[in-house]
PDB file of N, CA and C in Angstrom:
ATOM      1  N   UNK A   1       1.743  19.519  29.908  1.00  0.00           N
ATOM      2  CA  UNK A   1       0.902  20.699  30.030  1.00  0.00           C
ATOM      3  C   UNK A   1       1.683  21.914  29.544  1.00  0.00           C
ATOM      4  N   UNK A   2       1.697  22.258  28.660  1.00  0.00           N
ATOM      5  CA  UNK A   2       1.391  23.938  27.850  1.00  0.00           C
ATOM      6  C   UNK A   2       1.439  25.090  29.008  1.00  0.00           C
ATOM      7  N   UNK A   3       2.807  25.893  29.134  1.00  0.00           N
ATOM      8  CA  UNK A   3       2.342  27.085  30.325  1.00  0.00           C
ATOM      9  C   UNK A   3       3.079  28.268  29.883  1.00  0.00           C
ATOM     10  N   UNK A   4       2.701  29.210  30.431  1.00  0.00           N
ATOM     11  CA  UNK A   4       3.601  30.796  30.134  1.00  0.00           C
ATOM     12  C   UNK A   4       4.174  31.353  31.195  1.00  0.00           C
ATOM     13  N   UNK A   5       5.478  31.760  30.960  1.00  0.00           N
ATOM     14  CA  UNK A   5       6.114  31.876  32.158  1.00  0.00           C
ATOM     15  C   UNK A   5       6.722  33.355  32.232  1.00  0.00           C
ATOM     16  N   UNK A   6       6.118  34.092  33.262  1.00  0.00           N
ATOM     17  CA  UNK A   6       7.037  35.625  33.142  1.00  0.00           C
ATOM     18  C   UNK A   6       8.005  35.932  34.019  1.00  0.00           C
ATOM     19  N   UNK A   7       9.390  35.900  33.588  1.00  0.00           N
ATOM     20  CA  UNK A   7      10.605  35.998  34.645  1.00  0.00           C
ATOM     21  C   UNK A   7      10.911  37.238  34.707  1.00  0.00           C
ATOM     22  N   UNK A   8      11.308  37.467  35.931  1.00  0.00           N
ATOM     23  CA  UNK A   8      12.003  38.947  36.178  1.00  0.00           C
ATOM     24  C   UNK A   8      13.472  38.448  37.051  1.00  0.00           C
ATOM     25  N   UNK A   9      14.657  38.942  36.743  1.00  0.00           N
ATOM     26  CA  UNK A   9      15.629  38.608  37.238  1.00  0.00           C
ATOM     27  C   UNK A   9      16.295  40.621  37.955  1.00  0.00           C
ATOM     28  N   UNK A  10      16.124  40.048  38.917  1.00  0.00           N
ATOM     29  CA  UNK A  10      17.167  41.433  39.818  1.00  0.00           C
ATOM     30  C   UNK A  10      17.705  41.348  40.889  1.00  0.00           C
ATOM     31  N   UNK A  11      19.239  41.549  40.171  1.00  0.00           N
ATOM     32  CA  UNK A  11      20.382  41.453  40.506  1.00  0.00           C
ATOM     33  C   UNK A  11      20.653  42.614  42.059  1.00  0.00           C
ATOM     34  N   UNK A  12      20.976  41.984  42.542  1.00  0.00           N
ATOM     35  CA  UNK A  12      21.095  42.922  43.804  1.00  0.00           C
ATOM     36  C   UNK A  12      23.097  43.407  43.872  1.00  0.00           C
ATOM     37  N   UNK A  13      22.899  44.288  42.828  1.00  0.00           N
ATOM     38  CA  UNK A  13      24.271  44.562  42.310  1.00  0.00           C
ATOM     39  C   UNK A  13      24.345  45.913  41.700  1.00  0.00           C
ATOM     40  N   UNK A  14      25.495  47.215  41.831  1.00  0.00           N
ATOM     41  CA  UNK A  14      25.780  48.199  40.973  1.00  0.00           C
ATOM     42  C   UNK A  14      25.427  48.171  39.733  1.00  0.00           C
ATOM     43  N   UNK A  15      26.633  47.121  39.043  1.00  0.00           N
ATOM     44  CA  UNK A  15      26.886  46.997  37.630  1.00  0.00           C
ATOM     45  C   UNK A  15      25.480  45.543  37.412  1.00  0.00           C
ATOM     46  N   UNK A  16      23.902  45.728  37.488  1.00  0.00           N
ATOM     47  CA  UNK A  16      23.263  44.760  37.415  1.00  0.00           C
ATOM     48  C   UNK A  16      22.759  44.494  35.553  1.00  0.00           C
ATOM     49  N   UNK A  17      22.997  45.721  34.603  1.00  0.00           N
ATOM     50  CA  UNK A  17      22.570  45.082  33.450  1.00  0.00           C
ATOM     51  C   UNK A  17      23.267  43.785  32.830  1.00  0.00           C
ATOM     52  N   UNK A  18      24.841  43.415  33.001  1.00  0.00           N
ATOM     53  CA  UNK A  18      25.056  42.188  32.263  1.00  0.00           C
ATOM     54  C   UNK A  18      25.043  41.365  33.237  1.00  0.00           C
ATOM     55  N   UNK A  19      24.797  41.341  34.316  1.00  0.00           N
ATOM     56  CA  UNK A  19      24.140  40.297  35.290  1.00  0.00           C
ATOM     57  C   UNK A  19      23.110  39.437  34.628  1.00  0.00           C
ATOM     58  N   UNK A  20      22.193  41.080  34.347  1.00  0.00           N
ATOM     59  CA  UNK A  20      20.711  40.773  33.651  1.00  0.00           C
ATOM     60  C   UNK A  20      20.599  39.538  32.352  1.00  0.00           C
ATOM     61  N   UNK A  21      21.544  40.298  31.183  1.00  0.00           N
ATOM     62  CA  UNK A  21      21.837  39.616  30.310  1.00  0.00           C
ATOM     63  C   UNK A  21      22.045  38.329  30.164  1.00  0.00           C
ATOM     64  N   UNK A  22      23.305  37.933  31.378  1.00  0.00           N
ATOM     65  CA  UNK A  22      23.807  36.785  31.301  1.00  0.00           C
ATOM     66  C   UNK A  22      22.635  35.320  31.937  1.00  0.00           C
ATOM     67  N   UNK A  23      21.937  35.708  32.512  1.00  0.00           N
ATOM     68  CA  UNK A  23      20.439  35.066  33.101  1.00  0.00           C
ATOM     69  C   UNK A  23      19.702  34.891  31.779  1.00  0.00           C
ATOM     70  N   UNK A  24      19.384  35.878  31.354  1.00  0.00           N
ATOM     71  CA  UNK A  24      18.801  35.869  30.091  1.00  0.00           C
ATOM     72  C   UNK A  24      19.308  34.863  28.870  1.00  0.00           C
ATOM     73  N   UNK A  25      20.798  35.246  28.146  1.00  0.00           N
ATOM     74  CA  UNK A  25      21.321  33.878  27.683  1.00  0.00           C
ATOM     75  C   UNK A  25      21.857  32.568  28.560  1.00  0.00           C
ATOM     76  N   UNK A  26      20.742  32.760  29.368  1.00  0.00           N
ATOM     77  CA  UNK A  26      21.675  30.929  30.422  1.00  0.00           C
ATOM     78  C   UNK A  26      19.985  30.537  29.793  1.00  0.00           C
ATOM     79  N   UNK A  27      18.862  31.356  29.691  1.00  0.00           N
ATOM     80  CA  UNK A  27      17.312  30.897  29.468  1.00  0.00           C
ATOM     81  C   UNK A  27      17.106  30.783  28.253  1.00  0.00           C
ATOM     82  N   UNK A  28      17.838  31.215  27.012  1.00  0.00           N
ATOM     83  CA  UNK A  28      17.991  30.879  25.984  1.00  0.00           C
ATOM     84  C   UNK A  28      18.706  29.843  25.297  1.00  0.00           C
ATOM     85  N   UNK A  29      19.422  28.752  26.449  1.00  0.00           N
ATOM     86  CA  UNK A  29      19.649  28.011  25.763  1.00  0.00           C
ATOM     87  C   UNK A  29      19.294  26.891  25.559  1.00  0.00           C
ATOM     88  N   UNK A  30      17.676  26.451  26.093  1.00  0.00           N
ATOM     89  CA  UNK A  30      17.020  25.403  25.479  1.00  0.00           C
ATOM     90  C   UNK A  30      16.243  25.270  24.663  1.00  0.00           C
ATOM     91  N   UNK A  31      16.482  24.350  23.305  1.00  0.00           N
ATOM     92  CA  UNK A  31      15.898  24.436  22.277  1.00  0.00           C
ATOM     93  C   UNK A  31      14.644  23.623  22.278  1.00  0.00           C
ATOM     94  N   UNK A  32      13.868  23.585  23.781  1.00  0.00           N
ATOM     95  CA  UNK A  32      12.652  23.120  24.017  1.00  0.00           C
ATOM     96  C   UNK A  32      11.688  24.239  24.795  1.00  0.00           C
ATOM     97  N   UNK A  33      12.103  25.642  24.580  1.00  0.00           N
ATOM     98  CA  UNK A  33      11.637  26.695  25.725  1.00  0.00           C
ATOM     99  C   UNK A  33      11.832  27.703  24.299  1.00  0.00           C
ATOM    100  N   UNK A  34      10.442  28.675  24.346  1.00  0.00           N
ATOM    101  CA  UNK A  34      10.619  30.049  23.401  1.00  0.00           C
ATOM    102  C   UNK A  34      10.734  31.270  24.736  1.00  0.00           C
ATOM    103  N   UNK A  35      11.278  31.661  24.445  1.00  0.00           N
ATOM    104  CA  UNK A  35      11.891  32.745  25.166  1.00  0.00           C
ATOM    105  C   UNK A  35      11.802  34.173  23.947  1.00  0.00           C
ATOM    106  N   UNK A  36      11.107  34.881  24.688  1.00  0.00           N
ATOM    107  CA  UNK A  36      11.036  36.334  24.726  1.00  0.00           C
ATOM    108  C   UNK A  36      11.665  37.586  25.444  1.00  0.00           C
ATOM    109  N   UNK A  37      11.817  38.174  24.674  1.00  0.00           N
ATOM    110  CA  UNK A  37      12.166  39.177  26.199  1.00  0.00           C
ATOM    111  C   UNK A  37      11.751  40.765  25.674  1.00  0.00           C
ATOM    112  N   UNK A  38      11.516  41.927  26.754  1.00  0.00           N
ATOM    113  CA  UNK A  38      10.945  42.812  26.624  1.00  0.00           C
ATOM    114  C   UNK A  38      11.929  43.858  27.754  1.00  0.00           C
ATOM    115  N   UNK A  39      11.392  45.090  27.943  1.00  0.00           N
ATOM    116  CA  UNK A  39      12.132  45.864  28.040  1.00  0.00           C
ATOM    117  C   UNK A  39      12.175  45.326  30.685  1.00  0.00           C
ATOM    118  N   UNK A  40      10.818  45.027  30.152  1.00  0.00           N
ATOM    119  CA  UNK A  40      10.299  44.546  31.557  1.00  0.00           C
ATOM    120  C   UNK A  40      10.505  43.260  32.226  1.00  0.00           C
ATOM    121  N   UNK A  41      10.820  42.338  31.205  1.00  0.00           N
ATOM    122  CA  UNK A  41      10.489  41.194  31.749  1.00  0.00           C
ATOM    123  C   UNK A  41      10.955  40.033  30.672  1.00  0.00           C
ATOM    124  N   UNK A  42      11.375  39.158  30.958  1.00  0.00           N
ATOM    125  CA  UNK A  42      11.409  37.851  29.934  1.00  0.00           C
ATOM    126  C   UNK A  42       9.851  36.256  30.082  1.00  0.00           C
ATOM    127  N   UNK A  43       9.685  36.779  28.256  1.00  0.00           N
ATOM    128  CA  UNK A  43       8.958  35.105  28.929  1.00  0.00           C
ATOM    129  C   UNK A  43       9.115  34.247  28.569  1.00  0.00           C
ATOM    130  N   UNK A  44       8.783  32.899  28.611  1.00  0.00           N
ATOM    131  CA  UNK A  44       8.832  31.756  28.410  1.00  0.00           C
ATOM    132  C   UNK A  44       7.809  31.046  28.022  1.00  0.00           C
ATOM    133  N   UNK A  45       7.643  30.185  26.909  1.00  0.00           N
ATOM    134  CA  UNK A  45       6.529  29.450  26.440  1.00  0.00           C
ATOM    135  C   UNK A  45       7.176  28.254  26.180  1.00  0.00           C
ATOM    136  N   UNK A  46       6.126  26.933  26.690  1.00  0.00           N
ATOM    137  CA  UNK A  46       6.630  25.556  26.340  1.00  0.00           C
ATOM    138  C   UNK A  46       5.931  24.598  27.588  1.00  0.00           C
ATOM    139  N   UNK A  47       6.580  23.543  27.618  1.00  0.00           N
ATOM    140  CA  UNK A  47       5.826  22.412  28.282  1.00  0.00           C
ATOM    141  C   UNK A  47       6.088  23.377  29.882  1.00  0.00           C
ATOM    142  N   UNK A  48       5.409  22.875  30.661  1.00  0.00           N
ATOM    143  CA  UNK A  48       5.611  23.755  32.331  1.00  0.00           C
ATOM    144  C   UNK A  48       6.883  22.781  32.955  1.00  0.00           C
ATOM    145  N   UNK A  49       7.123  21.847  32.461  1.00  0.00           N
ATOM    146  CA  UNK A  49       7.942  20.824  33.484  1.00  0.00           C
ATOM    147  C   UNK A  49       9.621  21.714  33.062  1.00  0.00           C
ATOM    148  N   UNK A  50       9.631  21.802  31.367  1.00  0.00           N
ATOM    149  CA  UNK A  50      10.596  21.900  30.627  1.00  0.00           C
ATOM    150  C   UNK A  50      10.996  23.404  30.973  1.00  0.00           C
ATOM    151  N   UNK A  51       9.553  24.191  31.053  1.00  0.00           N
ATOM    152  CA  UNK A  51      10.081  26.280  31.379  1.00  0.00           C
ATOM    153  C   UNK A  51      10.391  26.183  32.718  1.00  0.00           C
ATOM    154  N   UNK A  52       9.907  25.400  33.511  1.00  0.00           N
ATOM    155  CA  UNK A  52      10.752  25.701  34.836  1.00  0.00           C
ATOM    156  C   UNK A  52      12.170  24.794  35.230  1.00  0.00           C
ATOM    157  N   UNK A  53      12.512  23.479  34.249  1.00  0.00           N
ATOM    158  CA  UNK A  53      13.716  23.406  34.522  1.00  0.00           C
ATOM    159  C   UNK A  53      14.687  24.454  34.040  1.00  0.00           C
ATOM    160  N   UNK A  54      13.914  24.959  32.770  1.00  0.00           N
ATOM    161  CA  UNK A  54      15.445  26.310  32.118  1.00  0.00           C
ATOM    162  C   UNK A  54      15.363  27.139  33.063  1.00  0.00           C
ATOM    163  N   UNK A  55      14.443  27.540  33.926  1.00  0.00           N
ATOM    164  CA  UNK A  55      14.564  28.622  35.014  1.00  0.00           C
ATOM    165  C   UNK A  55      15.428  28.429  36.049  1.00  0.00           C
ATOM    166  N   UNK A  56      15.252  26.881  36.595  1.00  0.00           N
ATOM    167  CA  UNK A  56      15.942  26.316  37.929  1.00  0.00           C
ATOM    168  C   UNK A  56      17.399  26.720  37.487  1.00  0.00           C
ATOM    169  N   UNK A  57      17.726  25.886  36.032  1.00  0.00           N
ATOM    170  CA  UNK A  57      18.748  25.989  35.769  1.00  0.00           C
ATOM    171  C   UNK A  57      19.732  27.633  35.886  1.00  0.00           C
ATOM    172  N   UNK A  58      18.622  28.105  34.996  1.00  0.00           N
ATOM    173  CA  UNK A  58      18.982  29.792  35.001  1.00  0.00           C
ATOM    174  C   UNK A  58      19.759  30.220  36.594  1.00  0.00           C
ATOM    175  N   UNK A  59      18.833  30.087  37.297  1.00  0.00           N
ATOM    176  CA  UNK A  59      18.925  30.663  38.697  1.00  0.00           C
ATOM    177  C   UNK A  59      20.139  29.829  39.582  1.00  0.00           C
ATOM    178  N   UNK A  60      20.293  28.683  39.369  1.00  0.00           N
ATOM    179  CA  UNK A  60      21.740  27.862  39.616  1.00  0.00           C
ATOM    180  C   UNK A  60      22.550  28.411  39.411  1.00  0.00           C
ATOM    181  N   UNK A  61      23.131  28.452  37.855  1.00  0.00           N
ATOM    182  CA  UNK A  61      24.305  29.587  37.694  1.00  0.00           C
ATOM    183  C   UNK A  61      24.093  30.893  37.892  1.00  0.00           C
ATOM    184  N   UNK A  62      23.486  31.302  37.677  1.00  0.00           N
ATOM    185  CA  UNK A  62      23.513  32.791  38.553  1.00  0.00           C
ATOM    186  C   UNK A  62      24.127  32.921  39.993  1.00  0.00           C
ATOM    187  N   UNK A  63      23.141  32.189  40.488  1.00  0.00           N
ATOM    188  CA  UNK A  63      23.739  32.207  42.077  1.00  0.00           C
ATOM    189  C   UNK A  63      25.086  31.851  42.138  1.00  0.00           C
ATOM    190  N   UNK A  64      25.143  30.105  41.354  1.00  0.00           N
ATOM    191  CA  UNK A  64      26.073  29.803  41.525  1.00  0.00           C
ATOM    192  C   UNK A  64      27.363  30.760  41.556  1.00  0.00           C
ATOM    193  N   UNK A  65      27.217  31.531  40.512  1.00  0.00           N
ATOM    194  CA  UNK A  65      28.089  32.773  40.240  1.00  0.00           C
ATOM    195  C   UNK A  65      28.926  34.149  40.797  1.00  0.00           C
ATOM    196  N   UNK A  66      27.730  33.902  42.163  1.00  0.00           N
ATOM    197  CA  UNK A  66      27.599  34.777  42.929  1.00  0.00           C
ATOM    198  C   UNK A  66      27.010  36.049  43.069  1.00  0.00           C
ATOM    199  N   UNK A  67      26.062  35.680  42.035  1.00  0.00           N
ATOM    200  CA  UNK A  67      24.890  37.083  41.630  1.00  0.00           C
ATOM    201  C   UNK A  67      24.141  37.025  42.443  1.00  0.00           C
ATOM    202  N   UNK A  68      23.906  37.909  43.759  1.00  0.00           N
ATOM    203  CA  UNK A  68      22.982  37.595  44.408  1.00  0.00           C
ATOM    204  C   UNK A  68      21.582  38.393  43.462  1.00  0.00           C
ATOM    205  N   UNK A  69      20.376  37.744  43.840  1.00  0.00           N
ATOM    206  CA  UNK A  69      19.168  38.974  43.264  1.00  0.00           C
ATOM    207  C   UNK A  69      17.861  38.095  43.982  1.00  0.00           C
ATOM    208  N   UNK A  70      16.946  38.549  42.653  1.00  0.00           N
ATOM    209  CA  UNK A  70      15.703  38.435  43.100  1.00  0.00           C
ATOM    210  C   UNK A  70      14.918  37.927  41.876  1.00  0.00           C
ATOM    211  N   UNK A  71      14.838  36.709  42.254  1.00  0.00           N
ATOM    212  CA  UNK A  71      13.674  36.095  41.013  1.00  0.00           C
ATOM    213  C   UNK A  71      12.113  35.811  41.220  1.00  0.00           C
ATOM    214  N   UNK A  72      11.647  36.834  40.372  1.00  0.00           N
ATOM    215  CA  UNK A  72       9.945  37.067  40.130  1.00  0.00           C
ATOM    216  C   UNK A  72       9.542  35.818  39.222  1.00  0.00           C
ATOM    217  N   UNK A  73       8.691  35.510  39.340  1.00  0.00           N
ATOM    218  CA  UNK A  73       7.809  33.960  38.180  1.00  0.00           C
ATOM    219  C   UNK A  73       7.037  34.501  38.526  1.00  0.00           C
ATOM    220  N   UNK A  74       5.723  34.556  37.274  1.00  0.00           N
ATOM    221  CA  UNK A  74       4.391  34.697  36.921  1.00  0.00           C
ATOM    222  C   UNK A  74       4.283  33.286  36.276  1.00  0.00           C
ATOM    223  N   UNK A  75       3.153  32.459  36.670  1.00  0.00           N
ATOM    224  CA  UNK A  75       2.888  31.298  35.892  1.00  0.00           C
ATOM    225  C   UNK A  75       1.897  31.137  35.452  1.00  0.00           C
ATOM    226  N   UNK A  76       1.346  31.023  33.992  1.00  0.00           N
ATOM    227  CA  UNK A  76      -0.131  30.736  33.808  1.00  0.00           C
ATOM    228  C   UNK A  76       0.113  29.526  32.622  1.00  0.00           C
ATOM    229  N   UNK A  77      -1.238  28.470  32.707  1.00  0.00           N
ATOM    230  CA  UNK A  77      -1.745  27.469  32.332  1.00  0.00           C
ATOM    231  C   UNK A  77      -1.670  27.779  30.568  1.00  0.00           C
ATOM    232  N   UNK A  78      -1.161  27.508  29.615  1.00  0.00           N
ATOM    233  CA  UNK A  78      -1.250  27.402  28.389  1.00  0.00           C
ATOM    234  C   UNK A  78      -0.618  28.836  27.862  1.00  0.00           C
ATOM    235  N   UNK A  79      -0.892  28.738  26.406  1.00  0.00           N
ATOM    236  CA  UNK A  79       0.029  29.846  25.439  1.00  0.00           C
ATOM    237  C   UNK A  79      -0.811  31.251  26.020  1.00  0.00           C
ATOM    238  N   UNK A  80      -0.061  31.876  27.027  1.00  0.00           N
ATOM    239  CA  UNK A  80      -0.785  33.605  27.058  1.00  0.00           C
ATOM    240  C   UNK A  80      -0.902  34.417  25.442  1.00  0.00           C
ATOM    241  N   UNK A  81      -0.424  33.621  24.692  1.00  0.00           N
ATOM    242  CA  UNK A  81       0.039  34.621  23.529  1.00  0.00           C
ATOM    243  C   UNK A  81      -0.867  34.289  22.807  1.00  0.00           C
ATOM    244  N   UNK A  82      -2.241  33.499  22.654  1.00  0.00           N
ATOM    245  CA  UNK A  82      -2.910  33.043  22.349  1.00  0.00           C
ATOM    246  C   UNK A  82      -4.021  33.612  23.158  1.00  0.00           C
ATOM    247  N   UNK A  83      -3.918  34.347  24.392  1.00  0.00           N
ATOM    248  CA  UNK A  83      -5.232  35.434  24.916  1.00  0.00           C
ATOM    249  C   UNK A  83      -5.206  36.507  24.455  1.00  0.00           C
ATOM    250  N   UNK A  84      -4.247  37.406  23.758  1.00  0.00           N
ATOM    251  CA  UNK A  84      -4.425  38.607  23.187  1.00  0.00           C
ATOM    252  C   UNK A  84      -4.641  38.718  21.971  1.00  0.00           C
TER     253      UNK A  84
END
């Protein structure tokens, strides 16, 4: 199943922009997930099983890392990029 995924990552930290970043390239690195990103938000397009393992993953090392924050998911059923 085809889904769109809108992540918000916040870092519950001073220095939180390369927090930000580094979440961001941990979600860019599957070459089965399109990843976007915007000034608001990152998204994700691809199978739903496949955008939420790059997320799980995402959010593993992060934490793992010791970033504490706050992860937002928006999930909808097929290409959003294909409703506008």
């Amino acid at each position: 199943m085809k889904a769109s995924v809108e992540v918000s990552f916040y870092p519950l930290a001073d220095a939180y922009i390369p927090r930000v970043w580094e979440f961001i390239t941990e979600l860019k690195k599957s070459p089965e997930v399109e990843v976007q990103t915007n000034a608001l938000s990152t998204h994700l397009h691809g199978n739903l099983a496949s955008v939420l393992a790059v997320v799980s993953q995402a959010i593993e090392v992060s934490f793992g890392a010791g970033n504490e924050g706050a992860v937002v998911l928006k999930v909808l059923p097929g290409d959003a990029r294909e409703l506008s």
